[in-house]
Protein backbone atom coordinates (compact mmCIF):
# COMPACT_ATOMS: atom_id res chain seq x y z
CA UNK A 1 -7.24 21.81 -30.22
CA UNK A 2 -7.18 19.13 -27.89
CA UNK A 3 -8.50 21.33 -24.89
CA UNK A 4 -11.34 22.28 -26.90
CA UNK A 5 -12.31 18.42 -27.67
CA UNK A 6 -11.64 17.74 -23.93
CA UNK A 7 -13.90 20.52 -22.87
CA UNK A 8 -16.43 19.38 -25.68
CA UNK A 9 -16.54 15.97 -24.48
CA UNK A 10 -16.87 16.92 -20.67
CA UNK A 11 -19.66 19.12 -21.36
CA UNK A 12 -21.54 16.12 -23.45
CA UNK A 13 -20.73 13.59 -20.12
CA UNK A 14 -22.29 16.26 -17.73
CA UNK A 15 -25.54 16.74 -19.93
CA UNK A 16 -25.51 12.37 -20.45
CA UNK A 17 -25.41 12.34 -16.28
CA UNK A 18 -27.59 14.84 -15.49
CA UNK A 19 -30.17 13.47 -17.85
CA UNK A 20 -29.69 9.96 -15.93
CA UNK A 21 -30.06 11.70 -12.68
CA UNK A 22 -33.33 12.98 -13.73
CA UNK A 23 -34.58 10.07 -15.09
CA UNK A 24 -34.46 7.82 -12.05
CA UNK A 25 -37.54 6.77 -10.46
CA UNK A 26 -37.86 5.91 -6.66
CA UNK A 27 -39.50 2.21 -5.98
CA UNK A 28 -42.19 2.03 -3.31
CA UNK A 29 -41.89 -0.79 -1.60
CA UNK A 30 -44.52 -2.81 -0.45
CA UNK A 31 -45.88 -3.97 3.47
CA UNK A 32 -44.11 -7.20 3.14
CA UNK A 33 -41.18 -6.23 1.32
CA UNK A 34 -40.42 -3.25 4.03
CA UNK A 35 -40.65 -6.07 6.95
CA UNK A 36 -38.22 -7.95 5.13
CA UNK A 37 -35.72 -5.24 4.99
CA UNK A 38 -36.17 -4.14 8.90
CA UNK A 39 -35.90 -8.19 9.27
CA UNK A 40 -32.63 -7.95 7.52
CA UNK A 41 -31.36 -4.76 9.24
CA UNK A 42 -32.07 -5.99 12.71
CA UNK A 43 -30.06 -9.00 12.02
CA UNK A 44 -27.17 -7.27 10.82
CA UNK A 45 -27.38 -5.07 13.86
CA UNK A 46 -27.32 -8.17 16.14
CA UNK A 47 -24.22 -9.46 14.07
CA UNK A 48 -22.23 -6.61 14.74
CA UNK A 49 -22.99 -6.54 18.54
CA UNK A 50 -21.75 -10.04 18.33
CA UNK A 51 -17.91 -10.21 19.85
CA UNK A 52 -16.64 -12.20 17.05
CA UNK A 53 -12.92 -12.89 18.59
CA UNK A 54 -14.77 -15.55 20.54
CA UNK A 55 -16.31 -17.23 17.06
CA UNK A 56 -14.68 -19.88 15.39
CA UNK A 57 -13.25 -19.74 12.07
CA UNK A 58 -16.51 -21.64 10.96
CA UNK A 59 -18.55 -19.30 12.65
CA UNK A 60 -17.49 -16.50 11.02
CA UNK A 61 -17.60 -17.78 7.62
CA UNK A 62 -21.15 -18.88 8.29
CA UNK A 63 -21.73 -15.06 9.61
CA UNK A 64 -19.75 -13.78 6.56
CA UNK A 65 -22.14 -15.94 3.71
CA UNK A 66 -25.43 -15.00 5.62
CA UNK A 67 -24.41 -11.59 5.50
CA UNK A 68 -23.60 -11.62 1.73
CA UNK A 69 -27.16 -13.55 1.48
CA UNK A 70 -28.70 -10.84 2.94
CA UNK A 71 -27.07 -7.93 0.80
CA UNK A 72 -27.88 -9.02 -2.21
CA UNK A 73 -31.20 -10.17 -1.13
CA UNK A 74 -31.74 -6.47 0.07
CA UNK A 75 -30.30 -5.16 -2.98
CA UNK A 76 -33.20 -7.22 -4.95
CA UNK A 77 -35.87 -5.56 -2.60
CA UNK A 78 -34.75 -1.99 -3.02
CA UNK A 79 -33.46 -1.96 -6.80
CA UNK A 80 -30.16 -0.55 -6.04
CA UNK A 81 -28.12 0.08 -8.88
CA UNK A 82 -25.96 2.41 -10.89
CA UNK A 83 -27.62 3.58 -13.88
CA UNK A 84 -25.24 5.38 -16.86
CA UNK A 85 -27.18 7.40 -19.50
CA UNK A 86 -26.25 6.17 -23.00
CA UNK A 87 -24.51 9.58 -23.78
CA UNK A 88 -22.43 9.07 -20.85
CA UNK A 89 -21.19 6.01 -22.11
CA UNK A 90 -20.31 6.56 -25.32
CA UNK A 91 -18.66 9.70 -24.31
CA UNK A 92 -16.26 7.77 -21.61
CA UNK A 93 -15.42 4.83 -24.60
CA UNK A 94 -14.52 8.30 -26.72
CA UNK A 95 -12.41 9.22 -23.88
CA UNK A 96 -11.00 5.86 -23.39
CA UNK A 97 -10.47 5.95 -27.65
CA UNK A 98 -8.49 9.37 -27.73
CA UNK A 99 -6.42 8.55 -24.68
């Protein structure tokens, strides 16, 4: 009995992903927002050239906070994200439930 829930419920989870994974759109991104993001992937490029055993221990944490500036200021740009249908869900909290 409990296979056949199991199998149930995995079958519902693909369907919930698949219809998520259909579903998602891809952002065009605009002449200014596009520079931005070259901008910010140059930069990164020129921090890891940068021989950082030399740095001080201020240095790098400055290098460590603009590069977390930058990430999520890319993330903003592109609209990364995970996205999780609402069949998904409710299928992994029924998982979570019976387990």
């Amino acid at each position: 009995m409990k296979k056949i829930i199991y199998i149930t419920l995995s079958l519902f989870l693909l369907v919930g992903v698949a219809q998520a994974a259909e579903k998602k759109e891809t952002k065009v991104l605009t002449t200014a927002q596009q520079v931005k993001l070259n901008q910010i992937t140059a930069r990164v490029a020129e921090i890891k050239k940068i021989d950082q055993s030399s740095l001080s221990q201020e240095d790098k944490k400055e290098l460590k906070s603009e590069l977390m500036e930058m990430k999520k200021e890319a993330k903003g740009i592109s609209g990364g994200g995970i996205y999780i249908s609402i069949t998904a869900l409710l299928v992994i909290i029924i998982i979570l439930i019976i387990l």
